[in-house]
PDB file of N, CA and C in Angstrom:
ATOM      1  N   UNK A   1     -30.235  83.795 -30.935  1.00  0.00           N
ATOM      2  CA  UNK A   1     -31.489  83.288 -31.470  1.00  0.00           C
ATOM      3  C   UNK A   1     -31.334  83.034 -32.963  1.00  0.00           C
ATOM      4  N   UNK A   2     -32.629  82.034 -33.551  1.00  0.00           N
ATOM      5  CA  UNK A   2     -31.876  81.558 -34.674  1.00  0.00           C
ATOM      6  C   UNK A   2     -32.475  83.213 -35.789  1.00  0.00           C
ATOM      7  N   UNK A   3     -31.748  82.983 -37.007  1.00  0.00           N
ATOM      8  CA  UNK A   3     -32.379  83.801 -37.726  1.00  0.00           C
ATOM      9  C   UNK A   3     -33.124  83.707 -38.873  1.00  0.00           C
ATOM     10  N   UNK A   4     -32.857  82.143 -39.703  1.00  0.00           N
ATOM     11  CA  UNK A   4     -33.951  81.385 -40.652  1.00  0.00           C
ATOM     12  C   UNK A   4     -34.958  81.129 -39.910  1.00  0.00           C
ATOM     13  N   UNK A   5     -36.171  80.513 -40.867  1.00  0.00           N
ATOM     14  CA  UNK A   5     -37.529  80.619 -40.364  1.00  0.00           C
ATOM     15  C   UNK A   5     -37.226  79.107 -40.427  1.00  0.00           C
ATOM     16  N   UNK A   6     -36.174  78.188 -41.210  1.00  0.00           N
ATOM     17  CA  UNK A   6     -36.306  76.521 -40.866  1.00  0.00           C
ATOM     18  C   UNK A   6     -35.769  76.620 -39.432  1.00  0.00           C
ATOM     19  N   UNK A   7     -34.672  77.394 -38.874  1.00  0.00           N
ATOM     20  CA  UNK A   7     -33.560  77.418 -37.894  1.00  0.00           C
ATOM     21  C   UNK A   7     -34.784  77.312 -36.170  1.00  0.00           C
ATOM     22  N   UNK A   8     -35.946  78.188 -37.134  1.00  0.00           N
ATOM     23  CA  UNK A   8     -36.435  78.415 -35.564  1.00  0.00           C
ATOM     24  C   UNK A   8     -37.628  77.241 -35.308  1.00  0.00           C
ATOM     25  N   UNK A   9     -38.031  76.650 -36.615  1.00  0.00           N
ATOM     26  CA  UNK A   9     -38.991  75.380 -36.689  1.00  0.00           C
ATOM     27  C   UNK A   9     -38.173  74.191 -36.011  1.00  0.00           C
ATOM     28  N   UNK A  10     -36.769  74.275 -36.713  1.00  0.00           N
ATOM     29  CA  UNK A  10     -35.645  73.303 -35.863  1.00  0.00           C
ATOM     30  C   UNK A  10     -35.825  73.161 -34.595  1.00  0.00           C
ATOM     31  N   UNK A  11     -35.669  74.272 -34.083  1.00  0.00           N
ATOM     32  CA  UNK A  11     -35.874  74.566 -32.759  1.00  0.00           C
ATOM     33  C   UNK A  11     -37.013  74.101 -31.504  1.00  0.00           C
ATOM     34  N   UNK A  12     -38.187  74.203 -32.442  1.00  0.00           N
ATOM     35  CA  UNK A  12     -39.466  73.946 -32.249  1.00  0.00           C
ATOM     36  C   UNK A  12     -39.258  72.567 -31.683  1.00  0.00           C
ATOM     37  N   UNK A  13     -39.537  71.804 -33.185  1.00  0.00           N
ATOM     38  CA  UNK A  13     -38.851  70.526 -32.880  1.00  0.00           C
ATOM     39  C   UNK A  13     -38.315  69.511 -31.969  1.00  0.00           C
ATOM     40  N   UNK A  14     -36.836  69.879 -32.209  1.00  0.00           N
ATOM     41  CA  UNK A  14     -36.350  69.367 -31.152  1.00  0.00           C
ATOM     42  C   UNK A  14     -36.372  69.676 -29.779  1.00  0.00           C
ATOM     43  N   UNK A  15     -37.437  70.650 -29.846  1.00  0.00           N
ATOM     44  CA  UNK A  15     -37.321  70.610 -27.862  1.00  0.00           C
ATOM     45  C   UNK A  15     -38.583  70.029 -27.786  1.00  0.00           C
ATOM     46  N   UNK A  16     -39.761  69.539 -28.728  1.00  0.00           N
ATOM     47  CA  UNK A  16     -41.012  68.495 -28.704  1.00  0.00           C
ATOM     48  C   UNK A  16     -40.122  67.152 -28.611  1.00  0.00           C
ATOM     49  N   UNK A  17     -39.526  67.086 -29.467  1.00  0.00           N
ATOM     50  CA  UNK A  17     -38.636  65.455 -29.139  1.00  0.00           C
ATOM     51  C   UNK A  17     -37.745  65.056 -27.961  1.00  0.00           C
ATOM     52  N   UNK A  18     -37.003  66.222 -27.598  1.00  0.00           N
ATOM     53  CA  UNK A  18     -36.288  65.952 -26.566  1.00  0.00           C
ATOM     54  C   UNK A  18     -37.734  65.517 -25.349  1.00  0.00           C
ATOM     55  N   UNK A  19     -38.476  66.563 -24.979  1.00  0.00           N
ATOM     56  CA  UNK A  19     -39.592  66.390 -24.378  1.00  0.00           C
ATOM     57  C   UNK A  19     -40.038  64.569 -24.650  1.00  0.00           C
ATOM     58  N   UNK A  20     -40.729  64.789 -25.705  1.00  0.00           N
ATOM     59  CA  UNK A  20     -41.086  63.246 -25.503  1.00  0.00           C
ATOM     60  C   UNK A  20     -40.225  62.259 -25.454  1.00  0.00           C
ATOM     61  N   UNK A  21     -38.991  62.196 -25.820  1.00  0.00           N
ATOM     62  CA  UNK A  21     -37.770  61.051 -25.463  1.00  0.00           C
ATOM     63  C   UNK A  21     -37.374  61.175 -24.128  1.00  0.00           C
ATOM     64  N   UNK A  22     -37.471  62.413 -23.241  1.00  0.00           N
ATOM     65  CA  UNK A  22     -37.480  62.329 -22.035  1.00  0.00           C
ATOM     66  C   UNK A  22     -38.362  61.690 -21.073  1.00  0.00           C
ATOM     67  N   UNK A  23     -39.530  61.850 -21.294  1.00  0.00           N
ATOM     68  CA  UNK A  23     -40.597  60.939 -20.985  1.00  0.00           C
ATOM     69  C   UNK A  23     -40.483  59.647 -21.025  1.00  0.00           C
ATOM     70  N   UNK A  24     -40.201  58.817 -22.431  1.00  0.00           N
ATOM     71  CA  UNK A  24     -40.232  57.861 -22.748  1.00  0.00           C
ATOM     72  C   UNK A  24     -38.758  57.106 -21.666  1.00  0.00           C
ATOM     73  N   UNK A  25     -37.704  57.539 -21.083  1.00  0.00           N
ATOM     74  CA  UNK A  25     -36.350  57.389 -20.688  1.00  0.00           C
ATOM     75  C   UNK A  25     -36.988  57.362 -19.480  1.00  0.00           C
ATOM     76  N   UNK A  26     -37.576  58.168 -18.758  1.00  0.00           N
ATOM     77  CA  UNK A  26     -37.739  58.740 -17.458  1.00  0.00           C
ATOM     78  C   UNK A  26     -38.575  57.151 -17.296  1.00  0.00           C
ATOM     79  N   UNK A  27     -39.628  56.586 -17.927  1.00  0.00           N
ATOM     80  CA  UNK A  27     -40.424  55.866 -17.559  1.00  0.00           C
ATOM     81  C   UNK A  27     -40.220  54.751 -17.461  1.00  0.00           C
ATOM     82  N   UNK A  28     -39.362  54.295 -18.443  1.00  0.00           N
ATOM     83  CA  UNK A  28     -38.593  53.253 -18.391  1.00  0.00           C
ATOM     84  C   UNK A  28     -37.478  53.414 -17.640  1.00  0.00           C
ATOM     85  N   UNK A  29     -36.684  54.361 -16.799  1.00  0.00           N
ATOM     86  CA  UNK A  29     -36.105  53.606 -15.728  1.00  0.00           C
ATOM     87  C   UNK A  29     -36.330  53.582 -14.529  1.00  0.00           C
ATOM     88  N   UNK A  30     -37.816  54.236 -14.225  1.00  0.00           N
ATOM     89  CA  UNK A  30     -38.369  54.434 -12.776  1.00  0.00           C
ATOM     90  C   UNK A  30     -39.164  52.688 -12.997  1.00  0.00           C
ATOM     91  N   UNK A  31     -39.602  52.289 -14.258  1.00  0.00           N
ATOM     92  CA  UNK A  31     -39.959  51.165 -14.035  1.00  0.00           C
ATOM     93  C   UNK A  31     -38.924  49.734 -13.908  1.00  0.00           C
ATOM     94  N   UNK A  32     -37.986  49.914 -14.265  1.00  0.00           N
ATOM     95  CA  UNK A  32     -36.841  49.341 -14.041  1.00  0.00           C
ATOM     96  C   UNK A  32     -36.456  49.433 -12.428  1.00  0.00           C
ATOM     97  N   UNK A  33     -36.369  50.335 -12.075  1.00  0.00           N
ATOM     98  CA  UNK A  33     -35.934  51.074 -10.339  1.00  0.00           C
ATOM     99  C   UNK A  33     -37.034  49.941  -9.550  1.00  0.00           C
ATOM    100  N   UNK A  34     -38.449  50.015 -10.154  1.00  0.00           N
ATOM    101  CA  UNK A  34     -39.261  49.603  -9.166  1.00  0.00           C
ATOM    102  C   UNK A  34     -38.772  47.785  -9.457  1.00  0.00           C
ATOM    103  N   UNK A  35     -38.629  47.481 -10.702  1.00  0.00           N
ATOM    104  CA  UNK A  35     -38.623  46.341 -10.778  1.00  0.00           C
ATOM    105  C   UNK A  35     -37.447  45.590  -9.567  1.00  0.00           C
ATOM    106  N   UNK A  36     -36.731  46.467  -9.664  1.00  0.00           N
ATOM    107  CA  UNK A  36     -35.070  45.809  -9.096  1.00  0.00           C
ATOM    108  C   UNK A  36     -35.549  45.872  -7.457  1.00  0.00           C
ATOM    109  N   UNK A  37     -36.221  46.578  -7.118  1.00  0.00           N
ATOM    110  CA  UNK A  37     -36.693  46.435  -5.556  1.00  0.00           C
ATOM    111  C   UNK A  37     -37.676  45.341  -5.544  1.00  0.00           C
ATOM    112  N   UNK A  38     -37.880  44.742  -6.296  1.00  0.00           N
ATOM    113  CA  UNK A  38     -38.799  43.077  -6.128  1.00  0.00           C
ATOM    114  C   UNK A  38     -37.633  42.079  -5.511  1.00  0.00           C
ATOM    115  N   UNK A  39     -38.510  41.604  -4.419  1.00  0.00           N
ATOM    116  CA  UNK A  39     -37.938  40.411  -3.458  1.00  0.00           C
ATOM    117  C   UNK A  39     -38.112  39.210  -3.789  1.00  0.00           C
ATOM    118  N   UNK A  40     -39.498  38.635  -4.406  1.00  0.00           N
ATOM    119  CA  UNK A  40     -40.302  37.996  -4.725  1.00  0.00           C
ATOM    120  C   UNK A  40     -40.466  37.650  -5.810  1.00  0.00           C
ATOM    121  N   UNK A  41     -39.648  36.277  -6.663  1.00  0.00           N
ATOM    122  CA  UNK A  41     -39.160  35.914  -7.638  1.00  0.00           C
ATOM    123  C   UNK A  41     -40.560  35.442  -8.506  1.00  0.00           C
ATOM    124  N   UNK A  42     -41.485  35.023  -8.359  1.00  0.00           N
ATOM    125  CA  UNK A  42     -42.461  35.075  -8.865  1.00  0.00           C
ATOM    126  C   UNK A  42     -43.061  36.509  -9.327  1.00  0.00           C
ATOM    127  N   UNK A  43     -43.239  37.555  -8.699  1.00  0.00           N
ATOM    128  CA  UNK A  43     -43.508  38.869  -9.137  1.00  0.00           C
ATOM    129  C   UNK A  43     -42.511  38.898 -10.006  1.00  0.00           C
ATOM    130  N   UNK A  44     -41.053  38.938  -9.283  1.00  0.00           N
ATOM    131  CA  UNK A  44     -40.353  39.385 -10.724  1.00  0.00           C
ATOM    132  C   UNK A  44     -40.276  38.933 -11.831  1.00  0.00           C
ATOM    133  N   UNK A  45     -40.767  37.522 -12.339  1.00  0.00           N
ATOM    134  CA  UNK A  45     -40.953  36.676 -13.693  1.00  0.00           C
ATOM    135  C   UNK A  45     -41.984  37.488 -14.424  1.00  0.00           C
ATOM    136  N   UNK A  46     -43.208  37.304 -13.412  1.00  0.00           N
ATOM    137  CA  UNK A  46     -44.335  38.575 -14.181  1.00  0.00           C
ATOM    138  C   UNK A  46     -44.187  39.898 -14.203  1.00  0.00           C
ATOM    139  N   UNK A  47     -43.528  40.850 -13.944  1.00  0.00           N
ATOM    140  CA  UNK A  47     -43.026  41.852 -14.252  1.00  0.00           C
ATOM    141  C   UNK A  47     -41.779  42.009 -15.401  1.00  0.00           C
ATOM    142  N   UNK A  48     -41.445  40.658 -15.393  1.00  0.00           N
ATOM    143  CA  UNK A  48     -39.690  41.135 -16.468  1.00  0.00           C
ATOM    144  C   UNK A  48     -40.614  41.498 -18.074  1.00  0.00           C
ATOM    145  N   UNK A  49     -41.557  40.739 -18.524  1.00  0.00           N
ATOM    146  CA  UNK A  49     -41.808  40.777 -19.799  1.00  0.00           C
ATOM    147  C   UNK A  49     -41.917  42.778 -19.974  1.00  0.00           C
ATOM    148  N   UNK A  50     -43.204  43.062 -18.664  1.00  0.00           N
ATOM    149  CA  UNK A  50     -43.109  44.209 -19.351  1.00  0.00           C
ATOM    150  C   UNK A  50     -42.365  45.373 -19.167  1.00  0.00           C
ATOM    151  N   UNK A  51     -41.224  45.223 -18.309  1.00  0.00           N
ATOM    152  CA  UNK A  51     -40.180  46.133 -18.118  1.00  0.00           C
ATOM    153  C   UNK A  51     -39.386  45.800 -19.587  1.00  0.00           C
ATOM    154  N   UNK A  52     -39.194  44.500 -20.015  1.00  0.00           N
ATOM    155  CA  UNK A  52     -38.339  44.319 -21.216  1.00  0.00           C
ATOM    156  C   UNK A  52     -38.956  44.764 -22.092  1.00  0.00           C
ATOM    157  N   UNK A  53     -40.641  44.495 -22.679  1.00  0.00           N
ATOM    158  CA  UNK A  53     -41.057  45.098 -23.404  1.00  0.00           C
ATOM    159  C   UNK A  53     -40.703  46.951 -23.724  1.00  0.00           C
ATOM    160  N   UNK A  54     -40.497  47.591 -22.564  1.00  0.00           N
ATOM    161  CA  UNK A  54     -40.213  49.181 -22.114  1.00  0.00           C
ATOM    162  C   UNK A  54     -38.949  49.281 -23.012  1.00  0.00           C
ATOM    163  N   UNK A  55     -38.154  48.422 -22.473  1.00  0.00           N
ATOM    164  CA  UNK A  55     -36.777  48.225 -22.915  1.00  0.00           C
ATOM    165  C   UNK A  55     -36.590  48.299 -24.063  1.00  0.00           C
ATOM    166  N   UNK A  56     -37.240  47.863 -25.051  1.00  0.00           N
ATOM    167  CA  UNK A  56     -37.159  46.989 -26.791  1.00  0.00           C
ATOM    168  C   UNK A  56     -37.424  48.465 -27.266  1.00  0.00           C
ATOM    169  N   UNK A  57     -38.804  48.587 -26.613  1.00  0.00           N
ATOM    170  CA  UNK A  57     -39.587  50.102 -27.424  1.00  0.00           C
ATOM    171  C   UNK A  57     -38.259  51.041 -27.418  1.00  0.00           C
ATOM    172  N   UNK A  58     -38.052  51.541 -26.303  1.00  0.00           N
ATOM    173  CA  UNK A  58     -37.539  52.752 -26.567  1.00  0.00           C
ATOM    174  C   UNK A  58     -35.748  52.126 -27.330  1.00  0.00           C
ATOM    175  N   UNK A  59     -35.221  51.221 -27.060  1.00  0.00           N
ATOM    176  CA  UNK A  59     -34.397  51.049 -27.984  1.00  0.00           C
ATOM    177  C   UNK A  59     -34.933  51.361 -29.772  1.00  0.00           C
ATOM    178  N   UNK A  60     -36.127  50.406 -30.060  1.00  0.00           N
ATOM    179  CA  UNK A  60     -36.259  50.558 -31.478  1.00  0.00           C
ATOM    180  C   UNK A  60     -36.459  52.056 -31.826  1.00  0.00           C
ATOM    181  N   UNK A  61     -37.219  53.201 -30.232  1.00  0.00           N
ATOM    182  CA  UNK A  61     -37.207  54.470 -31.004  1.00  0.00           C
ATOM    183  C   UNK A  61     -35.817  55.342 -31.206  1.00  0.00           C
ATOM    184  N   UNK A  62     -34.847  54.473 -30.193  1.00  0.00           N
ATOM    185  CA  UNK A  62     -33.498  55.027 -30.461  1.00  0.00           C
ATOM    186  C   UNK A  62     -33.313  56.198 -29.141  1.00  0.00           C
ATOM    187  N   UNK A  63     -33.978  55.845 -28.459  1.00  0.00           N
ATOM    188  CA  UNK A  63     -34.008  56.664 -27.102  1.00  0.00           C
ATOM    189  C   UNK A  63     -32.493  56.427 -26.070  1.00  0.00           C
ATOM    190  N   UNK A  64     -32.473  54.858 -26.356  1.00  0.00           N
ATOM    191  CA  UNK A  64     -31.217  54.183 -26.066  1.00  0.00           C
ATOM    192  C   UNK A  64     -30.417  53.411 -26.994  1.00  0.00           C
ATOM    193  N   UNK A  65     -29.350  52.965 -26.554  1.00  0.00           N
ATOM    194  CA  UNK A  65     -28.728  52.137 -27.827  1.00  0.00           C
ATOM    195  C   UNK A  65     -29.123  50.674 -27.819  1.00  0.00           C
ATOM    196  N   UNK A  66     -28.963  50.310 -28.943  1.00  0.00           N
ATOM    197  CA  UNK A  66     -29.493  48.682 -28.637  1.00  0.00           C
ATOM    198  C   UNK A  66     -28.750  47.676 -27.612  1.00  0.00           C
ATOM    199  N   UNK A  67     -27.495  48.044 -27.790  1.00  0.00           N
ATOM    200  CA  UNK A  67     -26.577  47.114 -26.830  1.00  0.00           C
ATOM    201  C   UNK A  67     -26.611  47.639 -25.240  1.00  0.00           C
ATOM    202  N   UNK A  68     -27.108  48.654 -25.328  1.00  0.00           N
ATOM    203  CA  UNK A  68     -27.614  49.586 -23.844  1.00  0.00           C
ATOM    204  C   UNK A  68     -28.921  48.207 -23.431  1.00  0.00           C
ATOM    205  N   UNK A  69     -29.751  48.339 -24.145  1.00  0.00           N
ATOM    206  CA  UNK A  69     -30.892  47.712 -24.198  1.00  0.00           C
ATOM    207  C   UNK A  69     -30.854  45.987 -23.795  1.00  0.00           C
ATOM    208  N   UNK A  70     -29.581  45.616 -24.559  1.00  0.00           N
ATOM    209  CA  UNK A  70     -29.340  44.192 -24.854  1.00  0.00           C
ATOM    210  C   UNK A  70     -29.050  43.842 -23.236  1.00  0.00           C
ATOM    211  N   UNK A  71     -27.851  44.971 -22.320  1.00  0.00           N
ATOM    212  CA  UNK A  71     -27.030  44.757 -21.264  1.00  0.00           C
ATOM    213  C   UNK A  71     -28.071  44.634 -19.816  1.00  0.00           C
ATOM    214  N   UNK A  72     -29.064  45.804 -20.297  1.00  0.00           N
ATOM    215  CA  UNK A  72     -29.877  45.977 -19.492  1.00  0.00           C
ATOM    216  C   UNK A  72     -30.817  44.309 -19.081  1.00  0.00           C
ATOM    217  N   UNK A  73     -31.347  44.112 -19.992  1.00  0.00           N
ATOM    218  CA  UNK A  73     -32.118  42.705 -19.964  1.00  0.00           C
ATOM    219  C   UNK A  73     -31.677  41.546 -19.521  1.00  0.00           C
ATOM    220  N   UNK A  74     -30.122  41.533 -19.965  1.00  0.00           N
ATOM    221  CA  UNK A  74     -29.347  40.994 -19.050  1.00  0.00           C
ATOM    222  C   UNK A  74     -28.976  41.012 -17.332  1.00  0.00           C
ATOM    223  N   UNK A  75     -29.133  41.881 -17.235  1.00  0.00           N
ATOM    224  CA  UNK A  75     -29.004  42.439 -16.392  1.00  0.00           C
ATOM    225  C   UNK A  75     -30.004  42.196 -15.145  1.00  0.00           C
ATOM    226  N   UNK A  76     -31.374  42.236 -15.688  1.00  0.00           N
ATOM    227  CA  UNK A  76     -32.559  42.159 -14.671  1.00  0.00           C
ATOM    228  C   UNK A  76     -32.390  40.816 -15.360  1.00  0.00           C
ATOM    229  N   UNK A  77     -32.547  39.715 -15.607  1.00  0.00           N
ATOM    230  CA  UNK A  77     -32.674  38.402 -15.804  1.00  0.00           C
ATOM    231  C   UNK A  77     -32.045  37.726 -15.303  1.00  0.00           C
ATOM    232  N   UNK A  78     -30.359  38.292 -15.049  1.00  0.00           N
ATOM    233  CA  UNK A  78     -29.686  37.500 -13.843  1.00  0.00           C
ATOM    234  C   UNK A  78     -30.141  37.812 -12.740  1.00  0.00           C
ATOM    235  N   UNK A  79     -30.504  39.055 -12.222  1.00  0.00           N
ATOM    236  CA  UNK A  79     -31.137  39.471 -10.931  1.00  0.00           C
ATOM    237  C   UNK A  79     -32.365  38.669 -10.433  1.00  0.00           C
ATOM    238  N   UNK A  80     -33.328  37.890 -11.743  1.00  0.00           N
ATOM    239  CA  UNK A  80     -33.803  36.989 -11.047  1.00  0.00           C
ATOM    240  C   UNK A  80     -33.350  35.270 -10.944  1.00  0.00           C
ATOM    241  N   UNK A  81     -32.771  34.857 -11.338  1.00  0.00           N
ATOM    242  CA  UNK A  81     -32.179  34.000 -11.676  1.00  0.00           C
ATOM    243  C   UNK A  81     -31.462  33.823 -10.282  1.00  0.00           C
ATOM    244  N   UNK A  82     -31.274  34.675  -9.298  1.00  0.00           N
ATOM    245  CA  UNK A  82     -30.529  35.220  -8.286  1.00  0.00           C
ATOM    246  C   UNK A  82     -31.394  35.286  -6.875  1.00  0.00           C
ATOM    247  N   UNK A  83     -32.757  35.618  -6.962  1.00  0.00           N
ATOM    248  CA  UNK A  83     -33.643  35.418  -6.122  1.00  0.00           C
ATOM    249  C   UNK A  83     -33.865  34.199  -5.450  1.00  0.00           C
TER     250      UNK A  83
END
């Protein structure tokens, strides 16, 4: 256990951030998951903005890396392109 009084605020901390960056990860790829089970290339046009939007956010909070982010979008955009 820590023994400074910053060591144990540290602590505090980062298990509030891990917490909410987990959240933020978890949500964006169950919404991703659902997206990729779309059959229906019209749904998937109206769905890409806001799965990508998901995408951007948690890149700019640094949840993921940007080129994580970049591959991903790629990624579901050929998938419809493919429908």
């Amino acid at each position: 256990m820590a023994n400074h009084k910053s060591a144990l605020k540290r602590i505090k901390t980062s298990e509030k951030k891990r917490l909410h960056n987990r959240f933020y990860a978890r949500t964006m790829r169950s919404s991703i998951r659902k997206f990729r089970e779309l059959t229906n290339k019209d749904d998937a046009t109206k769905g890409l903005p806001k799965v990508v939007s998901l995408i951007d956010k948690n890149a700019k909070r640094g949840i993921i890396h940007k080129n994580k982010a970049a591959n991903l979008k790629s990624k579901l955009t050929r998938m419809i392109a493919q429908l």
